[in-house]
N, C-alpha and C. Protein backbone atom coordinates (compact mmCIF):
# COMPACT_ATOMS: atom_id res chain seq x y z
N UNK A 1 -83.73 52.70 94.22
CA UNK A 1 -82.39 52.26 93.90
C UNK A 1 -82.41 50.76 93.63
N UNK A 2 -81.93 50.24 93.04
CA UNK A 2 -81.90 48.89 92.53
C UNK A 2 -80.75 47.85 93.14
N UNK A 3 -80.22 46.94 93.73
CA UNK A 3 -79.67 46.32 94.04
C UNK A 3 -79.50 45.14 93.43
N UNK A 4 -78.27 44.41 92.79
CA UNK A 4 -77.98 43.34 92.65
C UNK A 4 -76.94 42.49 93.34
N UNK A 5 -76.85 40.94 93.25
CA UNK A 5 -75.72 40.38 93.39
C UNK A 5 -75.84 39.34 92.15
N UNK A 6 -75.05 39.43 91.45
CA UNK A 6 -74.86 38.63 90.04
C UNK A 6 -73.16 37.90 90.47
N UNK A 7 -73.35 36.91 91.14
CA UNK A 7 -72.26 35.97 91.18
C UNK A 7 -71.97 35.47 90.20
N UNK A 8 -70.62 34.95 89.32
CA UNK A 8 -70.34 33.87 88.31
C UNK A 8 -68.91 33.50 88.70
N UNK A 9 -69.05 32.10 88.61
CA UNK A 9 -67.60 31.41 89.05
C UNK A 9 -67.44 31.23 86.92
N UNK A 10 -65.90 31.96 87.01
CA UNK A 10 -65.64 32.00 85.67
C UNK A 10 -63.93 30.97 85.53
N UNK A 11 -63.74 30.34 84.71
CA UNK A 11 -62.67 29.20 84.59
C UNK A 11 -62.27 29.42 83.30
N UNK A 12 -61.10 29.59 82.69
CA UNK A 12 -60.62 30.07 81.87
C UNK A 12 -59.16 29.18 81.86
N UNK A 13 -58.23 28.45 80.59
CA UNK A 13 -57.32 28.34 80.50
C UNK A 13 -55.97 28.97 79.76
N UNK A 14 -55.04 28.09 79.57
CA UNK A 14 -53.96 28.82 78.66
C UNK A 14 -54.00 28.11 77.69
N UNK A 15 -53.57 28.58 76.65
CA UNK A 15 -53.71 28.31 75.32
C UNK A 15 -53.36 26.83 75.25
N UNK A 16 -53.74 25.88 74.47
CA UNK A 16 -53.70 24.30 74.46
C UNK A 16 -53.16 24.01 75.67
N UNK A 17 -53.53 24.49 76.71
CA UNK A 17 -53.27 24.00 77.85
C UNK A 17 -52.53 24.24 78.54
N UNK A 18 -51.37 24.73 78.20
CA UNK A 18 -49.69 24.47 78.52
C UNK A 18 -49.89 25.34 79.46
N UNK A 19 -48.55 24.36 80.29
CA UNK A 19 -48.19 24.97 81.70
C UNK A 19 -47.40 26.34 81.60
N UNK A 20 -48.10 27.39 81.78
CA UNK A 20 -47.62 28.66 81.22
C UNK A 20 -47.92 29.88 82.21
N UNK A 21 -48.27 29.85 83.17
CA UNK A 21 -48.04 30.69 84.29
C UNK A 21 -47.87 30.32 85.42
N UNK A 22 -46.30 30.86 85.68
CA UNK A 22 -45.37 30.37 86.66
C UNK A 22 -46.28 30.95 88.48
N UNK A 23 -46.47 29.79 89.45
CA UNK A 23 -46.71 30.09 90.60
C UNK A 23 -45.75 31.11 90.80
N UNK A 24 -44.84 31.41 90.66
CA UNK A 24 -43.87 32.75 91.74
C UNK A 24 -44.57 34.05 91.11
N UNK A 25 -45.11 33.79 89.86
CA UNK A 25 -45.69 35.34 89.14
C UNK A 25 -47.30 35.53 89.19
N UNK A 26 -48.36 34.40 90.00
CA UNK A 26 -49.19 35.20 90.54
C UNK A 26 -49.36 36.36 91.33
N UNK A 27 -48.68 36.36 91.74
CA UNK A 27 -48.53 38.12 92.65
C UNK A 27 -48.80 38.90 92.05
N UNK A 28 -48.45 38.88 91.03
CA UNK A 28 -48.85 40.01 89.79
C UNK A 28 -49.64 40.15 88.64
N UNK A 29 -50.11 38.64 88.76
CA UNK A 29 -50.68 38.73 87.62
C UNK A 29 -52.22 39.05 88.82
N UNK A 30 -52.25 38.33 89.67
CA UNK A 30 -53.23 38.86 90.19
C UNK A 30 -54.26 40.04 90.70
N UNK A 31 -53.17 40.64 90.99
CA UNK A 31 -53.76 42.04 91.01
C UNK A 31 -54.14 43.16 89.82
N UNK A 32 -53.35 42.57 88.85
CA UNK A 32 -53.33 43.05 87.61
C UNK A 32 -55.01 42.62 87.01
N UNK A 33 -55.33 41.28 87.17
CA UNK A 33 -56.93 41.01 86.87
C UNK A 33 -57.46 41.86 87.34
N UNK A 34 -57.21 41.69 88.55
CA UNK A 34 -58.08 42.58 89.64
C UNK A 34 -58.70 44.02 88.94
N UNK A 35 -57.31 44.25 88.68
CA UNK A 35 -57.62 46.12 88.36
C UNK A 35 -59.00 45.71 86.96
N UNK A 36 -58.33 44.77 86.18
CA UNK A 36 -58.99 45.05 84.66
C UNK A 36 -60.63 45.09 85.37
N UNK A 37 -60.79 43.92 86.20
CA UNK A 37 -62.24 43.94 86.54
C UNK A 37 -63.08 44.80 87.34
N UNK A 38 -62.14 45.44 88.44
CA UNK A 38 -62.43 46.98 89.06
C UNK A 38 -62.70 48.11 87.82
N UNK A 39 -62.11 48.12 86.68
CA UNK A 39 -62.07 48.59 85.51
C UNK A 39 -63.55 48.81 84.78
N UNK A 40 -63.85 47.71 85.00
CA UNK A 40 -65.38 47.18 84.34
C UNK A 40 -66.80 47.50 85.12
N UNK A 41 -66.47 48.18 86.74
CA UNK A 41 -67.39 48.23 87.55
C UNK A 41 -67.35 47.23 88.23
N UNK A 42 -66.95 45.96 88.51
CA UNK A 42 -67.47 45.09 88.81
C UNK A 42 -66.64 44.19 89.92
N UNK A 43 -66.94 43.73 90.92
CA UNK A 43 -65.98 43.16 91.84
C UNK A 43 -65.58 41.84 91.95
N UNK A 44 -64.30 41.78 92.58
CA UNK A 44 -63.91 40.26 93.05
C UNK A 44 -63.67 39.89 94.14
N UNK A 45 -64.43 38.53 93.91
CA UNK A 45 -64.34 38.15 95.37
C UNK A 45 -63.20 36.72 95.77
N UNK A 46 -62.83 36.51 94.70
CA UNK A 46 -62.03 35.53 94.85
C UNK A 46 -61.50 35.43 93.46
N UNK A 47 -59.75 35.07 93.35
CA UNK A 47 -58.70 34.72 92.08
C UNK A 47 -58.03 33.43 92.66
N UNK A 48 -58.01 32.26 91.82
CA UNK A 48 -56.89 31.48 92.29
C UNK A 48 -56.31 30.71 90.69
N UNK A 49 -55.63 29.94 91.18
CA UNK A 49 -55.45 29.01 89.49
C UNK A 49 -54.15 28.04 89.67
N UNK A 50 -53.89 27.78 88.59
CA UNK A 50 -53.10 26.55 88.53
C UNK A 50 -52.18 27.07 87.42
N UNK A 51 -50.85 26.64 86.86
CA UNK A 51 -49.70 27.34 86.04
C UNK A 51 -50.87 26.90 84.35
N UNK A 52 -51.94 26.38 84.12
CA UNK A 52 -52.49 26.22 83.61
C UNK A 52 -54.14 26.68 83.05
N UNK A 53 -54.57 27.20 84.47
CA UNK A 53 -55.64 27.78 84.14
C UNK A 53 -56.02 28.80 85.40
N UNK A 54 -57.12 29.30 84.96
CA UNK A 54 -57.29 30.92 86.27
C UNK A 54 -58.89 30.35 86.37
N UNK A 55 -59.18 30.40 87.76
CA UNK A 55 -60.24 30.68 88.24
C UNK A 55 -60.51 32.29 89.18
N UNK A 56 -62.15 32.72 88.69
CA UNK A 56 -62.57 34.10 89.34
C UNK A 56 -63.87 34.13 90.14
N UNK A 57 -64.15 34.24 90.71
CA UNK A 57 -66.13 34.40 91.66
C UNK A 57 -65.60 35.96 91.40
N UNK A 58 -66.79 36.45 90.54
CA UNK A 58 -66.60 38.25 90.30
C UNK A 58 -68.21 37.93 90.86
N UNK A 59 -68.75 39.60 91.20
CA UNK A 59 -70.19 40.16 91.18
C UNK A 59 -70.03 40.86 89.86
N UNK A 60 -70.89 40.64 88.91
CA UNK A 60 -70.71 40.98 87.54
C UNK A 60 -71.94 42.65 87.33
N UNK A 61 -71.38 43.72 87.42
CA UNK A 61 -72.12 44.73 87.14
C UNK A 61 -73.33 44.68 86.46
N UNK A 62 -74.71 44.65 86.64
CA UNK A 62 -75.66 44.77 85.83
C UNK A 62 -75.25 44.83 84.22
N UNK A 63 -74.70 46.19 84.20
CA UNK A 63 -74.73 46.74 82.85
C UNK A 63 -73.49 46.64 82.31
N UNK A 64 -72.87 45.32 82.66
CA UNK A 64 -71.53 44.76 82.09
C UNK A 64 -72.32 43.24 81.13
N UNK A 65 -71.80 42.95 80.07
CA UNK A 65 -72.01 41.48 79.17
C UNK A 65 -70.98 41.23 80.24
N UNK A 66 -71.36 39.50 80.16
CA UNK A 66 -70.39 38.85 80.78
C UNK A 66 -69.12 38.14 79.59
N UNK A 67 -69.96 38.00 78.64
CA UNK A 67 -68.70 37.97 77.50
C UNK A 67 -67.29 39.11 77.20
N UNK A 68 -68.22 40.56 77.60
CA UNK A 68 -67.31 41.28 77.51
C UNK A 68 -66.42 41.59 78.60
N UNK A 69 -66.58 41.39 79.36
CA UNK A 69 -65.63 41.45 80.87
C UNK A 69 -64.93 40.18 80.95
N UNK A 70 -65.22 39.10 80.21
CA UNK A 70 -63.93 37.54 80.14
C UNK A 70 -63.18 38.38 78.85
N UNK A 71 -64.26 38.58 77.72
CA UNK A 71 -62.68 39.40 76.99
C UNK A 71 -61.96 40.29 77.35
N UNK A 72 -62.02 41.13 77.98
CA UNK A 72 -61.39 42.42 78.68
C UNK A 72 -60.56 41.58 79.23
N UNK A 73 -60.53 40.69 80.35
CA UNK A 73 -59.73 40.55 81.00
C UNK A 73 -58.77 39.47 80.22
N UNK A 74 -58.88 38.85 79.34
CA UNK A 74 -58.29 37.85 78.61
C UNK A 74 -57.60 38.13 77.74
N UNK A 75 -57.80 39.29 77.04
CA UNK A 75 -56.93 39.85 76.02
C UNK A 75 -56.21 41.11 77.27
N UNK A 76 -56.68 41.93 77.87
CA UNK A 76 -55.50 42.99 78.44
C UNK A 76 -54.68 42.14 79.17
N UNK A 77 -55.09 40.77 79.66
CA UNK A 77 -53.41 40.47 80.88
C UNK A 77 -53.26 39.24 80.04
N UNK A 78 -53.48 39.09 78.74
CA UNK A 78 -52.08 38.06 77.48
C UNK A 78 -51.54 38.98 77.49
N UNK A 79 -52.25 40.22 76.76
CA UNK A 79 -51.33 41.26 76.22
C UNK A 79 -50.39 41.78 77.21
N UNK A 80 -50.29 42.09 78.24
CA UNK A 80 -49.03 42.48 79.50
C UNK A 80 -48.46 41.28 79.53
N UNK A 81 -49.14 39.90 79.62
CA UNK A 81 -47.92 38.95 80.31
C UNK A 81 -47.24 38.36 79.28
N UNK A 82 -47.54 38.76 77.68
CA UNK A 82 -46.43 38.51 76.65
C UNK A 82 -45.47 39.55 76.80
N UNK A 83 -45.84 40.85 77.42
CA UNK A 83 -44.38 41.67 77.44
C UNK A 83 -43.85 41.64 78.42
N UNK A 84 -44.23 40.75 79.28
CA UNK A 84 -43.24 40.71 80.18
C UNK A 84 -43.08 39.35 80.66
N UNK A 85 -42.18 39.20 79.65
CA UNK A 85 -41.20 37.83 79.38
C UNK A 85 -40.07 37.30 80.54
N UNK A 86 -40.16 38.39 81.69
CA UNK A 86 -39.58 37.88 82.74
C UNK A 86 -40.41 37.50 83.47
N UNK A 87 -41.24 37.43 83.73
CA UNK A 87 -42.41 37.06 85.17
C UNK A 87 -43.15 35.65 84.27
N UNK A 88 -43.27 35.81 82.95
CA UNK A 88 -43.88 35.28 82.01
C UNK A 88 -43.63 34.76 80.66
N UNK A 89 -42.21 34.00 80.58
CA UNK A 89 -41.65 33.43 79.59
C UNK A 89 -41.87 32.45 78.55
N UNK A 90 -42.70 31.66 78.86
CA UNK A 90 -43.46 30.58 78.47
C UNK A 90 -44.88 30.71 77.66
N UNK A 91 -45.53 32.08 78.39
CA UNK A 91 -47.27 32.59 77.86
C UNK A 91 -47.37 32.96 76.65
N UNK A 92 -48.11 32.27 75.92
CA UNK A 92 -48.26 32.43 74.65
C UNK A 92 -50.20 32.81 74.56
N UNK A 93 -50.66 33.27 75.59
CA UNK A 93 -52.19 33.45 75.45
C UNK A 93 -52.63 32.54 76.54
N UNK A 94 -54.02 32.66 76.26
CA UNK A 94 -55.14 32.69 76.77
C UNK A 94 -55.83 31.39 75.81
N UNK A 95 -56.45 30.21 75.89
CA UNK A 95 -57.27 29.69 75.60
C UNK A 95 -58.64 30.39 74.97
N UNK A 96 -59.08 29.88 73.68
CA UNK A 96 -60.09 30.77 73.51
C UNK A 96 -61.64 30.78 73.86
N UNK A 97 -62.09 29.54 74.87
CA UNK A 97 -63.03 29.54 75.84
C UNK A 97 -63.11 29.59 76.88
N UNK A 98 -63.98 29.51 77.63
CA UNK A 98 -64.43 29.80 79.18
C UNK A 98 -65.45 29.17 79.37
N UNK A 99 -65.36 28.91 80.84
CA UNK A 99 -66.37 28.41 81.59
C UNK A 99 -67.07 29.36 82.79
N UNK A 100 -68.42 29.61 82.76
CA UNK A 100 -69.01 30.43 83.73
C UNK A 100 -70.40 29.47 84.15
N UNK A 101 -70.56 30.23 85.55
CA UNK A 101 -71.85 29.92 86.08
C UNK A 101 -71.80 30.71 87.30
N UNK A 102 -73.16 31.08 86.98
CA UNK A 102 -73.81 31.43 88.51
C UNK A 102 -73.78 31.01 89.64
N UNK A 103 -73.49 31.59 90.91
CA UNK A 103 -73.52 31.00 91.97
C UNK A 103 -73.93 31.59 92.94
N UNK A 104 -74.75 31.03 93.86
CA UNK A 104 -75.95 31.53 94.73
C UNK A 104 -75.47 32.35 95.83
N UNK A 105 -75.48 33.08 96.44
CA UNK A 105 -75.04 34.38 96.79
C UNK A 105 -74.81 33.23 98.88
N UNK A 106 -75.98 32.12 98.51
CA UNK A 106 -75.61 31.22 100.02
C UNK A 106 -74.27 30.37 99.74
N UNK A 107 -74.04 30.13 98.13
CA UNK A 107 -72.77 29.37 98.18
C UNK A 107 -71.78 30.28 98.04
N UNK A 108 -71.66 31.60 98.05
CA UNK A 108 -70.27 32.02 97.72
C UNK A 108 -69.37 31.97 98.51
N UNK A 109 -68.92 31.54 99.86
CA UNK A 109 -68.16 31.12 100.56
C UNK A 109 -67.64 30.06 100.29
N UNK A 110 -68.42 28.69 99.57
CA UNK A 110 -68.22 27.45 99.40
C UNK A 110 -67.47 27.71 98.06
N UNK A 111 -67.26 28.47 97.41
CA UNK A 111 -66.89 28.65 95.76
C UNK A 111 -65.47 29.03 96.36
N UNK A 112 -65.13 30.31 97.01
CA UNK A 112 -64.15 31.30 97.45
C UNK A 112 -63.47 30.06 97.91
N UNK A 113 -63.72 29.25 98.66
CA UNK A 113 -62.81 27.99 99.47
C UNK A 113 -62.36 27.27 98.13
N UNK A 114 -63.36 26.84 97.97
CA UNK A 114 -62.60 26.21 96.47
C UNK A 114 -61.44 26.75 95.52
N UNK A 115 -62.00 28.15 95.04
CA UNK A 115 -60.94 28.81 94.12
C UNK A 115 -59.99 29.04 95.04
N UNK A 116 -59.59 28.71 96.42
CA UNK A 116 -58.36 29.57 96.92
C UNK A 116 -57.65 28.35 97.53
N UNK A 117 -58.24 27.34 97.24
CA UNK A 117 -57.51 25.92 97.47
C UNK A 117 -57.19 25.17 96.34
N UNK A 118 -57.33 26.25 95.09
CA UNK A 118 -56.76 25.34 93.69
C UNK A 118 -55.72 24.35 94.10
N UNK A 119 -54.22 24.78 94.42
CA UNK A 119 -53.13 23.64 94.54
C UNK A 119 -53.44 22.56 95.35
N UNK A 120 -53.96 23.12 96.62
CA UNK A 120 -54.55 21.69 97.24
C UNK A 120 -55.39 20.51 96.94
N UNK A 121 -56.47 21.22 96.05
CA UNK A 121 -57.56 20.66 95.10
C UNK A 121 -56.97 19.63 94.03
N UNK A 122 -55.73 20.52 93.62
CA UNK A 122 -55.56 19.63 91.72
C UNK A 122 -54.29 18.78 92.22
N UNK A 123 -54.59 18.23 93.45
CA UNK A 123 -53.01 17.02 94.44
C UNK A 123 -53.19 16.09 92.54
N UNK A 124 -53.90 15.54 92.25
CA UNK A 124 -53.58 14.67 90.89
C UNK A 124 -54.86 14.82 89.78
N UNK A 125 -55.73 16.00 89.50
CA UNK A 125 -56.26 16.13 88.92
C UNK A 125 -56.39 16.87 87.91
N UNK A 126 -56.20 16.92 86.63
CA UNK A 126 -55.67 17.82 85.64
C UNK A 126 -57.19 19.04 85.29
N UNK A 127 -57.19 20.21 84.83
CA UNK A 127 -57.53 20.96 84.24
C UNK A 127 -58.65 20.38 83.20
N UNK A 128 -58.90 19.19 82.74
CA UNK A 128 -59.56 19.13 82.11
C UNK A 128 -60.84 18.46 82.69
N UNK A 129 -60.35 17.38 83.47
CA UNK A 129 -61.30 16.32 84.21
C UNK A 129 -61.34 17.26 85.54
N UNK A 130 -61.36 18.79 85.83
CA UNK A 130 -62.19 19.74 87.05
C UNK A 130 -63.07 20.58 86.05
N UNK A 131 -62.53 20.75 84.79
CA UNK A 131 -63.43 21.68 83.59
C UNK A 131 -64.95 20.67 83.13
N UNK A 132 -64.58 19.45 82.86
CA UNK A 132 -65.32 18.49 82.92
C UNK A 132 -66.56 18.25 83.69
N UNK A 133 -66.10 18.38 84.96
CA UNK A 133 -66.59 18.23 86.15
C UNK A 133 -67.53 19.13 86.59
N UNK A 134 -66.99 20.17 86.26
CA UNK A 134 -68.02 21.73 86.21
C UNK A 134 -69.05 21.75 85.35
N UNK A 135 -68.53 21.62 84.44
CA UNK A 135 -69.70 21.65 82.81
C UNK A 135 -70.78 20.69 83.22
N UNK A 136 -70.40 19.31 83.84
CA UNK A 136 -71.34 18.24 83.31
C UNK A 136 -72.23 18.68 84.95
N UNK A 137 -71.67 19.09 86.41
CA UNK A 137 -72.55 19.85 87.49
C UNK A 137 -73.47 20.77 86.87
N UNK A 138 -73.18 21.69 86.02
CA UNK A 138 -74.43 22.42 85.99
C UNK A 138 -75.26 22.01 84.80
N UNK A 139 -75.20 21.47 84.54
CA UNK A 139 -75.87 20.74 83.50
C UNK A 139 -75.78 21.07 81.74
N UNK A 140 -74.39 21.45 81.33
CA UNK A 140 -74.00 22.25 80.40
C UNK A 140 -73.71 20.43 79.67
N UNK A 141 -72.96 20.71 78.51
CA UNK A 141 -72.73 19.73 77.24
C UNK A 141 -71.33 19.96 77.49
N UNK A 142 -70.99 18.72 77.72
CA UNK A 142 -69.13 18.58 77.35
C UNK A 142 -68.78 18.05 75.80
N UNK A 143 -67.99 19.17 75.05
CA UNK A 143 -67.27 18.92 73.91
C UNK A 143 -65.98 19.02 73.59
N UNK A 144 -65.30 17.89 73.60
CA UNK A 144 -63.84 18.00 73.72
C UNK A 144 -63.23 19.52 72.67
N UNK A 145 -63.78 19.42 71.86
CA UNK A 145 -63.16 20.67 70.07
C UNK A 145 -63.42 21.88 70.84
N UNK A 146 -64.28 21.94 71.92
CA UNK A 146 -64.38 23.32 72.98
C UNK A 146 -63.30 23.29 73.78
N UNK A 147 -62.37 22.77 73.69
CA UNK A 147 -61.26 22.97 74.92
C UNK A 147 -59.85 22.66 73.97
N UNK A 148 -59.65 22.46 72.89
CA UNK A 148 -58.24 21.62 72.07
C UNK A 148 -57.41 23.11 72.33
């Protein structure tokens, strides 16, 4: 039998940025990820975010792309939270990149604290300069035309 743990802390925004998912309507939008990624095989271990962007720590199924499980979940909950213009009045999409990385199965506690202390975390720090911050930690290339 084969065993994995395939951690990825995945960071994802809203379309040019905008402040577009209301704190009172995580409740729902949350669980709603949830399902898409239970959907895919694959588990979560942590959701948090900001009215601006969503952070996830999933265990990513072997025999899942990880491209295809950020689209799955990026296009099925625009597509619900444009129709439902009461929880979600403002959402006009999903940003069309992402940020992922691996994370060591000794740090996933240290990740889970993080993603579940977003509001406490972003007291004066915007979405771009924590996206920033991530990219240039793991040793990825920051390009502004990747985030407009």
């Amino acid at each position: 039998m084969s065993k994995t743990c395939i951690l990825c802390h995945i960071v994802f925004g809203t379309h040019k940025r905008k402040i577009t998912v209301p704190t009172l309507s995580k409740p729902i939008l949350y669980p709603y990820i949830a399902g898409i990624i239970k959907s895919k095989k694959c588990s979560l271990s942590a959701i948090g975010g900001m009215p601006d962007h969503i952070h996830l720590l999933i265990d990513l199924n072997p025999t899942v792309p990880l491209a295809e499980l950020v689209r799955a979940v990026k296009q099925s909950s625009s597509g619900w939270m444009k129709e439902d213009r009461l929880s979600f009045p403002l959402f006009d999409g999903w940003g069309k990149g992402y940020f992922a990385s691996s994370v060591s199965p000794s740090l996933e506690e240290v990740c889970k604290e993080y993603i579940n202390s977003q509001e406490l975390h972003h007291g004066g720090e915007g979405f771009v300069n924590e996206l920033h911050y991530l990219i240039e930690k793991t040793g990825l290339q920051w390009y502004d035309e990747d985030w407009e």
